[in-house]
C-alpha atoms as a PDB file:
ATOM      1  CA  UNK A   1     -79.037  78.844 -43.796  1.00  0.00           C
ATOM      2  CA  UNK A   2     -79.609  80.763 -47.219  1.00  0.00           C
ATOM      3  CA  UNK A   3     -82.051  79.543 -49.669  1.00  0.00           C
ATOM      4  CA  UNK A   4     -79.184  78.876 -52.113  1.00  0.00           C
ATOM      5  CA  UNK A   5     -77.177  76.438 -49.643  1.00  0.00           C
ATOM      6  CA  UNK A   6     -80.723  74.493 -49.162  1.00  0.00           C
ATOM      7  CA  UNK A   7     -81.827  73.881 -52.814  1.00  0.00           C
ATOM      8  CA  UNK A   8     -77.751  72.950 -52.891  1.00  0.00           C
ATOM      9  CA  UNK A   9     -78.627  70.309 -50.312  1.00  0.00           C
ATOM     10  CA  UNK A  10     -81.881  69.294 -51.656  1.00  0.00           C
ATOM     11  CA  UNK A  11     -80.846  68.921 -55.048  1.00  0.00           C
ATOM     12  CA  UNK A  12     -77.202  66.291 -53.428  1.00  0.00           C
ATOM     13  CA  UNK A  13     -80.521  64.129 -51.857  1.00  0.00           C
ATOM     14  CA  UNK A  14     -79.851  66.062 -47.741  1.00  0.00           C
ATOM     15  CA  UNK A  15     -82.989  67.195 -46.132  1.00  0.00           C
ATOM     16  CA  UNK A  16     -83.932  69.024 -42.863  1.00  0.00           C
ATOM     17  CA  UNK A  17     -84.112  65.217 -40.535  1.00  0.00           C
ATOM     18  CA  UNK A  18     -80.683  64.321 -41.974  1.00  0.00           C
ATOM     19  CA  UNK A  19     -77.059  64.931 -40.273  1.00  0.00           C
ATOM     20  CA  UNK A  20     -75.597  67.081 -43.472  1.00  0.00           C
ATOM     21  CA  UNK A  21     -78.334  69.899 -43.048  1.00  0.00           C
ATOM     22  CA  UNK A  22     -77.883  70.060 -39.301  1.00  0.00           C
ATOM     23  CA  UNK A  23     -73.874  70.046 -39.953  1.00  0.00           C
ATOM     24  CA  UNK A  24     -74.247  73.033 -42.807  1.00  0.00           C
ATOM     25  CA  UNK A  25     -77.043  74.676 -40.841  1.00  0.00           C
ATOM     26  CA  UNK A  26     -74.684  74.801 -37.313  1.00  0.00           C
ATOM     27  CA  UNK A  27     -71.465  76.233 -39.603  1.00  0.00           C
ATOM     28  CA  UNK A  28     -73.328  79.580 -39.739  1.00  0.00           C
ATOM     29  CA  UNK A  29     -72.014  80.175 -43.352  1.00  0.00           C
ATOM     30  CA  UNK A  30     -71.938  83.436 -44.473  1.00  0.00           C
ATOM     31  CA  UNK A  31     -74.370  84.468 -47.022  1.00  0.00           C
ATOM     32  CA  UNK A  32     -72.700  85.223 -50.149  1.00  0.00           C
ATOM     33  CA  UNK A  33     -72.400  88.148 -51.918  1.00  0.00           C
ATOM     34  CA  UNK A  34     -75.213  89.577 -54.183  1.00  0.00           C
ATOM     35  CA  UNK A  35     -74.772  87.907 -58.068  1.00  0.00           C
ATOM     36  CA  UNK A  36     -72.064  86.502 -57.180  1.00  0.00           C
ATOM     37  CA  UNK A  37     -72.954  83.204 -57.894  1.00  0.00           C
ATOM     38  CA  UNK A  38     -71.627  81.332 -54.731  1.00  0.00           C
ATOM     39  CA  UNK A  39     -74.016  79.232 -52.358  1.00  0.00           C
ATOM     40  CA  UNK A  40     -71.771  80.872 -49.135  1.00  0.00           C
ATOM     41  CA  UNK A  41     -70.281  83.889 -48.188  1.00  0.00           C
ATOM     42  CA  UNK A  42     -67.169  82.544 -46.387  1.00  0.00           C
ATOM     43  CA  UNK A  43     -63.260  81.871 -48.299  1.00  0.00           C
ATOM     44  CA  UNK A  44     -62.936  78.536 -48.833  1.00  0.00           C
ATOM     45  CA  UNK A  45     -60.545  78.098 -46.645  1.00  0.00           C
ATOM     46  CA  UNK A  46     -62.755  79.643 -43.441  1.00  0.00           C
ATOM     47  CA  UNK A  47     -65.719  77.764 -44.970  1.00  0.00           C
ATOM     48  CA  UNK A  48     -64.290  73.994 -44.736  1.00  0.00           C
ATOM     49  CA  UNK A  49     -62.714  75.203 -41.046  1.00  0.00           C
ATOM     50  CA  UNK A  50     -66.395  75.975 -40.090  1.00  0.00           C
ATOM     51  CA  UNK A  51     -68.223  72.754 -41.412  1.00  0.00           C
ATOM     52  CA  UNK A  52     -65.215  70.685 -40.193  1.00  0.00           C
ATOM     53  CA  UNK A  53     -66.338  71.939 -36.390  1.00  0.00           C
ATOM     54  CA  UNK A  54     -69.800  71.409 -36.839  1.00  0.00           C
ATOM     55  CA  UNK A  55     -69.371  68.225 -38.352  1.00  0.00           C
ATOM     56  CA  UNK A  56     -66.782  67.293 -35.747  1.00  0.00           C
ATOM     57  CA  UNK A  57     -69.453  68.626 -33.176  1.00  0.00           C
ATOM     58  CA  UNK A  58     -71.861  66.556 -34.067  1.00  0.00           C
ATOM     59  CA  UNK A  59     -70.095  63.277 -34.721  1.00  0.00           C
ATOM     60  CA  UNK A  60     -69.488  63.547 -31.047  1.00  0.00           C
ATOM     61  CA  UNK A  61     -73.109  63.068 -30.379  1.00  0.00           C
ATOM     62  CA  UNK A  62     -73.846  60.697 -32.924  1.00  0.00           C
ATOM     63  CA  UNK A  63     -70.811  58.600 -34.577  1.00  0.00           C
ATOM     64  CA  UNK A  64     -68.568  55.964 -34.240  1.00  0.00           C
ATOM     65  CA  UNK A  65     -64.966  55.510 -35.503  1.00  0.00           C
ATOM     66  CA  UNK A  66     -64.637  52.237 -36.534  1.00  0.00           C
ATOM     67  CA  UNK A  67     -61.455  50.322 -38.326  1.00  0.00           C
ATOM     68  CA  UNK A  68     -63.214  50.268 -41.598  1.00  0.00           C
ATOM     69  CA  UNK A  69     -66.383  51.565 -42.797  1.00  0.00           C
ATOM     70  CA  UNK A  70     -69.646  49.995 -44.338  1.00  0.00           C
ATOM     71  CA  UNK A  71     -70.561  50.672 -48.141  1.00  0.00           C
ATOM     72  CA  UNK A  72     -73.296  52.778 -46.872  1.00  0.00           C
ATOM     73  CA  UNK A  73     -71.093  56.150 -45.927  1.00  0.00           C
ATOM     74  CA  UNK A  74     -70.153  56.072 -49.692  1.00  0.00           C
ATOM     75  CA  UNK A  75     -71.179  59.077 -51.735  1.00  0.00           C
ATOM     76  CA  UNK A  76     -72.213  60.959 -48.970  1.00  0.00           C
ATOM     77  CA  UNK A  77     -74.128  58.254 -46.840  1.00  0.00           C
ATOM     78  CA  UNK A  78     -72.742  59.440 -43.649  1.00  0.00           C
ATOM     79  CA  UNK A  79     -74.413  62.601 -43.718  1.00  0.00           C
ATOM     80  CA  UNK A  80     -77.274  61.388 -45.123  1.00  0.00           C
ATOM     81  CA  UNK A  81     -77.970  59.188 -41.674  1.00  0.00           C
ATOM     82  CA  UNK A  82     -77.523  56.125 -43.409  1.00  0.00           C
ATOM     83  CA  UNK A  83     -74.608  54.724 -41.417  1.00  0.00           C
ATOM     84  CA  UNK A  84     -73.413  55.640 -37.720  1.00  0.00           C
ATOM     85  CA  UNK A  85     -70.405  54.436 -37.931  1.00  0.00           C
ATOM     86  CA  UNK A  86     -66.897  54.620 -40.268  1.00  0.00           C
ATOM     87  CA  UNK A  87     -63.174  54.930 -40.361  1.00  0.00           C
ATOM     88  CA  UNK A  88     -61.021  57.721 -41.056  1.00  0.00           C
ATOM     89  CA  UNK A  89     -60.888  58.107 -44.647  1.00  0.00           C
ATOM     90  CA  UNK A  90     -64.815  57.597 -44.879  1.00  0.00           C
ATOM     91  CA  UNK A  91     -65.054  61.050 -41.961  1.00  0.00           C
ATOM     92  CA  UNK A  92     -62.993  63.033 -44.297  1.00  0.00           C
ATOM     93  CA  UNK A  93     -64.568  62.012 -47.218  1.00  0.00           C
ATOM     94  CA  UNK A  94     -67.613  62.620 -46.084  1.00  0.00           C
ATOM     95  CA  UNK A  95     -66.887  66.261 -44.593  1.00  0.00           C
ATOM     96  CA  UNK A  96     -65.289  67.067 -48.574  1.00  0.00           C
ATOM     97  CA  UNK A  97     -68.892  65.766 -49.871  1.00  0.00           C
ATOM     98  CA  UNK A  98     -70.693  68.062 -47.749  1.00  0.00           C
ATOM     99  CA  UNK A  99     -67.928  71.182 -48.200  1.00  0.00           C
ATOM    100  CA  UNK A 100     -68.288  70.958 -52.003  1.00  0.00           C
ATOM    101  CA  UNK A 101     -71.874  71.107 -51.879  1.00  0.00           C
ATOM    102  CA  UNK A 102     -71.518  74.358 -50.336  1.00  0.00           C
ATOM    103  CA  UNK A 103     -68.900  75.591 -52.963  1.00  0.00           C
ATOM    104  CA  UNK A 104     -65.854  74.523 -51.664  1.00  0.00           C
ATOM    105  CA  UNK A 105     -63.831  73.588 -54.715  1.00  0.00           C
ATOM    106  CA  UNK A 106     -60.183  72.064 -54.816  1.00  0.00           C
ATOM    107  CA  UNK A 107     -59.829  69.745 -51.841  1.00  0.00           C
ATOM    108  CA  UNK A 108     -57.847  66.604 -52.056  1.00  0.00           C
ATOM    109  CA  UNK A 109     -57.550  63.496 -49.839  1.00  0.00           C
ATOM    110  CA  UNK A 110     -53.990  62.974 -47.951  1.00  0.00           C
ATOM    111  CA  UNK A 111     -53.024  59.580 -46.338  1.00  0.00           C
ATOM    112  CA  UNK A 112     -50.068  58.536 -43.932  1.00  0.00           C
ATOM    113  CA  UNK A 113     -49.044  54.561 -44.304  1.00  0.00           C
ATOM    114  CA  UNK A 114     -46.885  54.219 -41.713  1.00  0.00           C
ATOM    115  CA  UNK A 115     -47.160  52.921 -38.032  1.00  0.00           C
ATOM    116  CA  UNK A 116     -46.995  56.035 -35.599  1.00  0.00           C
ATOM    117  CA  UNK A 117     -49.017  57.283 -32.813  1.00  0.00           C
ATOM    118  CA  UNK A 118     -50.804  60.375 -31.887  1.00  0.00           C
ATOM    119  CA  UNK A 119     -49.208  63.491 -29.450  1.00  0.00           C
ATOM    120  CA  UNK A 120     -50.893  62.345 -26.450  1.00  0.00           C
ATOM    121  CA  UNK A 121     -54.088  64.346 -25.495  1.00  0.00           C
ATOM    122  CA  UNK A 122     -55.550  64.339 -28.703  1.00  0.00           C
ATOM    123  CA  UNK A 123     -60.013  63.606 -28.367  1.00  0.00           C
ATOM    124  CA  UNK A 124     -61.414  62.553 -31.512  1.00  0.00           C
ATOM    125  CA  UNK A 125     -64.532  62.633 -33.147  1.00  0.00           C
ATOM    126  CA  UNK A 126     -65.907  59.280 -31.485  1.00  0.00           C
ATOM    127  CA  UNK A 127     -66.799  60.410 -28.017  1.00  0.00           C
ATOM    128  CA  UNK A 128     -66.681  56.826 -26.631  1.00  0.00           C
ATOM    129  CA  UNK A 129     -63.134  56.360 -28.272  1.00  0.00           C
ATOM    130  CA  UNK A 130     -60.369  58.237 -25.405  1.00  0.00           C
ATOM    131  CA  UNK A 131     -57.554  56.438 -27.399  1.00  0.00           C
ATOM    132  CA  UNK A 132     -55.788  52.811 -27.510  1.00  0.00           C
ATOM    133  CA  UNK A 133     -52.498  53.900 -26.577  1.00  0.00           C
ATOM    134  CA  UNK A 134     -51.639  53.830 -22.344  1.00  0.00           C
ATOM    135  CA  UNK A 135     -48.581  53.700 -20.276  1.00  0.00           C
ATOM    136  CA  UNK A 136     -47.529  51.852 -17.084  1.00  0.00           C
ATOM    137  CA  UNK A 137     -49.212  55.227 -15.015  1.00  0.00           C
ATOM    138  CA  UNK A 138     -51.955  56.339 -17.801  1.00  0.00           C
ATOM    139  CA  UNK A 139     -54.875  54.489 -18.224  1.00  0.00           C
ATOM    140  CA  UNK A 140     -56.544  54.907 -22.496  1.00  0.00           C
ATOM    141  CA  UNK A 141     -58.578  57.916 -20.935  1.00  0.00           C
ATOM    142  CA  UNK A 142     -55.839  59.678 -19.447  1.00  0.00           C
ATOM    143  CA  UNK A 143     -53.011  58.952 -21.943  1.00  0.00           C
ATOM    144  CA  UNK A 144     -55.074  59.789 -24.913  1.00  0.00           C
ATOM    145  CA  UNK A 145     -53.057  58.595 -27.872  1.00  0.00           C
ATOM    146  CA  UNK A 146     -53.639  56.451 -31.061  1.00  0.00           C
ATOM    147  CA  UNK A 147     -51.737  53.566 -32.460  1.00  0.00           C
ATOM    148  CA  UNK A 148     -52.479  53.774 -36.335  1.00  0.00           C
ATOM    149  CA  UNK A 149     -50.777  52.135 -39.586  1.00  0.00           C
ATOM    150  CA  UNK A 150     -52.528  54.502 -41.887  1.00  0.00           C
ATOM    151  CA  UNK A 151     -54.574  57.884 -41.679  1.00  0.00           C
ATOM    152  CA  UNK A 152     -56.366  60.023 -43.943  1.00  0.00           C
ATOM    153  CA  UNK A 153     -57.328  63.708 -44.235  1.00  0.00           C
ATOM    154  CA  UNK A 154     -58.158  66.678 -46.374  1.00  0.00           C
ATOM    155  CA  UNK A 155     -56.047  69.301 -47.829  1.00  0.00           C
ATOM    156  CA  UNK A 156     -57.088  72.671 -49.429  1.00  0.00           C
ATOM    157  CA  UNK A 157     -54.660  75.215 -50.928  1.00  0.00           C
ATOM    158  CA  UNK A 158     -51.717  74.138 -48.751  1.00  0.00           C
ATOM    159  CA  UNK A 159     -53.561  73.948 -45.521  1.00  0.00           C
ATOM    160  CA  UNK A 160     -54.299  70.396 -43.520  1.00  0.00           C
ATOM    161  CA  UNK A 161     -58.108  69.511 -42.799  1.00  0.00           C
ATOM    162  CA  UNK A 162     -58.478  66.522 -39.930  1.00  0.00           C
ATOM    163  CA  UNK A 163     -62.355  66.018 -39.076  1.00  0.00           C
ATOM    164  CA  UNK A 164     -61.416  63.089 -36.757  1.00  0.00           C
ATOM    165  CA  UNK A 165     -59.997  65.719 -34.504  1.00  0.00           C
ATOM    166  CA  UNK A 166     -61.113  68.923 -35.979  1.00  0.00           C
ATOM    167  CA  UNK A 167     -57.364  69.567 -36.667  1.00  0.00           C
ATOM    168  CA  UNK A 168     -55.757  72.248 -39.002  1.00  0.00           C
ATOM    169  CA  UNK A 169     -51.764  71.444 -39.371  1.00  0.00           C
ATOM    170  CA  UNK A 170     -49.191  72.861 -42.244  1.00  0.00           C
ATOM    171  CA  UNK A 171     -47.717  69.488 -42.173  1.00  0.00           C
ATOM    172  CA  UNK A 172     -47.979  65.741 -41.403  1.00  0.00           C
ATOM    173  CA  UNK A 173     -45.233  66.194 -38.906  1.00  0.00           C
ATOM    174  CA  UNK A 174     -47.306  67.805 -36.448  1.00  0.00           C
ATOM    175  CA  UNK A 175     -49.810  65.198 -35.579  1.00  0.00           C
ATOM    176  CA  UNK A 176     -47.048  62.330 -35.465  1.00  0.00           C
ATOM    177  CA  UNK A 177     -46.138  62.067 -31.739  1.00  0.00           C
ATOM    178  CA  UNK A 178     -43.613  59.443 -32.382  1.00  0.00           C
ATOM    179  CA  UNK A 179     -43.588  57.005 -35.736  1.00  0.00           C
ATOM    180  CA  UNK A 180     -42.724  53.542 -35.324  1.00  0.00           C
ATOM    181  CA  UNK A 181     -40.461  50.904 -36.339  1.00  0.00           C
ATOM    182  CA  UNK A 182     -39.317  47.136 -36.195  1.00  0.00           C
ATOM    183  CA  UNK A 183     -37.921  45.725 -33.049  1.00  0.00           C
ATOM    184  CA  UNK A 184     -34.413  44.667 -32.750  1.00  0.00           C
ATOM    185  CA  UNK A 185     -34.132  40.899 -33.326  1.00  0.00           C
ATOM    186  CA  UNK A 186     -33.809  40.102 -29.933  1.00  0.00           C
ATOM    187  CA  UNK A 187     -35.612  42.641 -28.270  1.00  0.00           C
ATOM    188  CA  UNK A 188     -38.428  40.309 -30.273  1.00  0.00           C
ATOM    189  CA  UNK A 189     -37.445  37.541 -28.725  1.00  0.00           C
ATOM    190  CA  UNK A 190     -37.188  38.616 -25.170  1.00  0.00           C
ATOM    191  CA  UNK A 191     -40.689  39.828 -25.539  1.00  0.00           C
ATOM    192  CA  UNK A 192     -42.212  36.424 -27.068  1.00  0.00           C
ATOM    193  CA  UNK A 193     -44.943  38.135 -29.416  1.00  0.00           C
ATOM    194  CA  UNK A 194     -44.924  38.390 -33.198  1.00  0.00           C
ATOM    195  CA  UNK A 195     -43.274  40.951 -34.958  1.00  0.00           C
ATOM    196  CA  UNK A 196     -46.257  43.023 -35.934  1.00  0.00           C
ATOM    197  CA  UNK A 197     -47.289  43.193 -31.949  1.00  0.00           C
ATOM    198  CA  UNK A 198     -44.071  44.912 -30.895  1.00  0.00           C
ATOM    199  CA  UNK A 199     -42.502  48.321 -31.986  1.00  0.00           C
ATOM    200  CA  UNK A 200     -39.886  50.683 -31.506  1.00  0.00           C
ATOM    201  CA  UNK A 201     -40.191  54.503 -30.849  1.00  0.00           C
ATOM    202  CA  UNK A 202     -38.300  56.655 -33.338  1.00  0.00           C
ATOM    203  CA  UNK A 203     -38.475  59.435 -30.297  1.00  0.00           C
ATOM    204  CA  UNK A 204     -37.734  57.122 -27.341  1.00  0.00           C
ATOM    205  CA  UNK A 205     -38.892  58.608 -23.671  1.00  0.00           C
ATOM    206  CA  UNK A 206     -36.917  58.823 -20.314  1.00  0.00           C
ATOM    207  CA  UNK A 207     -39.877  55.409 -19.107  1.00  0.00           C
ATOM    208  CA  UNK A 208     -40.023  53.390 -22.661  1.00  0.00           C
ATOM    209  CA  UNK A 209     -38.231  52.616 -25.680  1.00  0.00           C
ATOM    210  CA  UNK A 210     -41.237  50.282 -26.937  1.00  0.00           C
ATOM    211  CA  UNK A 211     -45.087  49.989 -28.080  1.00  0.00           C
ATOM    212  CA  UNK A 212     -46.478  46.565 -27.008  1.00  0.00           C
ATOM    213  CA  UNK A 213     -49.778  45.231 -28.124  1.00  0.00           C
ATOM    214  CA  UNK A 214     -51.642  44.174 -24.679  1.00  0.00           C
ATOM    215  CA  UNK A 215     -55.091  43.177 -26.314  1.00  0.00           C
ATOM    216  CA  UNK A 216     -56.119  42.583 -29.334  1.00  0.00           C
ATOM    217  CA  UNK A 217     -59.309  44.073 -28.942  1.00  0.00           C
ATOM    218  CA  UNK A 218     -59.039  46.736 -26.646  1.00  0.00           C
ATOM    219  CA  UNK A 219     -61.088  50.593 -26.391  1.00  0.00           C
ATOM    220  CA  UNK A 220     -63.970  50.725 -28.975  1.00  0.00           C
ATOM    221  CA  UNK A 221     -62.921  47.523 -30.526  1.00  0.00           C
ATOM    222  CA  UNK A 222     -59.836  48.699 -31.470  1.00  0.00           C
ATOM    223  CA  UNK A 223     -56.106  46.616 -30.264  1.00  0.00           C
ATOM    224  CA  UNK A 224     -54.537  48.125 -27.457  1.00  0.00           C
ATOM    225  CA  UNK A 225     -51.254  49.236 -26.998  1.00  0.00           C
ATOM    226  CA  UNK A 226     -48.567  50.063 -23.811  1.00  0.00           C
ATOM    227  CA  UNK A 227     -45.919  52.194 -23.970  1.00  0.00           C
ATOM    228  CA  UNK A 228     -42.663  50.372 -22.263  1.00  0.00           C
ATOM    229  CA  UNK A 229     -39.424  49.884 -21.111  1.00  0.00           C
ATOM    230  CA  UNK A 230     -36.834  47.006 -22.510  1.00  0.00           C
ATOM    231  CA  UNK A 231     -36.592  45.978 -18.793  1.00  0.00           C
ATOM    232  CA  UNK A 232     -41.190  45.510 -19.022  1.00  0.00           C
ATOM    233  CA  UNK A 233     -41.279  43.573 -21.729  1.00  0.00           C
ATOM    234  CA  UNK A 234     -40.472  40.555 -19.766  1.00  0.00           C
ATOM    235  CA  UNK A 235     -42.918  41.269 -17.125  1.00  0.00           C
ATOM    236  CA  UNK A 236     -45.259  41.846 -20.131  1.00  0.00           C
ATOM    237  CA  UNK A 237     -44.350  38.688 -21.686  1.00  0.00           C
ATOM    238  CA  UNK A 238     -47.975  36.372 -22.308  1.00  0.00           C
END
């Protein structure tokens, strides 16, 4: 890591025991040019694709997704080691913290409010976390697939920035397996669970027409989910 890129971390409160220097020192920045002012070598672009791996990387080893995030990650506290664990918006936010400190300039926050789940085979930054989404054959691990009401990433000059799955998309369309919307009245009431535990698939499959909440605190914490027919839900029925 050039000297520049250090006194940059310094200076933000990030020294050599804490997660952001071992993030900015496994990116392998390039150094930048001569006078040019810049603290990295890399286009912004290339530069934020680099730190979002290495960050990725290491939240593998080290963090936790978790359905909201403690005041700590704030500001930068993530990389800073003074919180394991956060959601998605507090990830992103913290790669951006980090990314700007090493001269990336322009990046802006994106979010998704709507209930969809993930194209199947997606692994995310929380090693322990293989997905809360399964089908009558697929187990969480297998499946791979995330039931979520709201997501957030980064965007920078037109391009898509996901550090919960180290994911670079043109548009929100490409990490939306399938959104998801209200039952049918008495689809509802054949199943026997409130409305908020029952969906319908926008993209319905040859095996299910339906998302079903099976526990409410399922993988990492987190509700789970199965994918099923209309002729399940009565077998499904608690």
């Amino acid at each position: 890591m050039n000297a520049l890129l250090q006194a940059a971390l310094v200076q933000a409160g990030i020294n050599n025991t804490m997660p952001g220097w071992r993030i900015v020192e496994s990116a392998r920045l390039l150094p930048p040019l001569p006078n040019s002012g810049a603290v990295c070598g890399d286009q912004p672009g290339e530069a934020l694709k680099k730190l979002m791996k290495a960050f990725y990387d290491y939240g593998r080893l080290h963090w936790t997704w978790s359905q909201s995030s403690p005041g700590a990650v704030a500001n930068g506290g993530l990389v800073k080691g003074l919180a394991t664990n956060c959601a998605c918006a507090s990830f992103n936010l913290n790669l951006k913290f980090l990314a700007e400190l090493c001269g990336v300039n322009g990046i802006q926050q994106a979010t998704l409010t709507q209930q969809f789940l993930t194209v199947p085979g997606g692994v995310c930054i929380d090693s322990k976390w293989k997905g809360n989404v399964r089908t009558a054959t697929q187990g969480f691990d297998l499946f791979q697939s995330f039931k979520f009401a709201q997501h957030y990433w980064l965007t920078l000059n037109a391009m898509n920035y996901d550090v919960c799955y180290n994911s670079t998309f043109l548009n929100q369309e490409q990490i939306i397996w399938t959104r998801l919307l209200a039952p049918e009245d008495r689809v509802l009431r054949q199943a026997g669970v409130p409305v908020n535990q029952l969906y319908r698939l926008t993209k319905p499959l040859p095996s299910a027409e339906y998302l079903i909440q099976v526990q409410l605190s399922g993988p990492n914490g987190w509700p789970a989910w199965q994918l099923v027919s209309k002729d399940e839900l009565s077998r499904l029925r608690r």
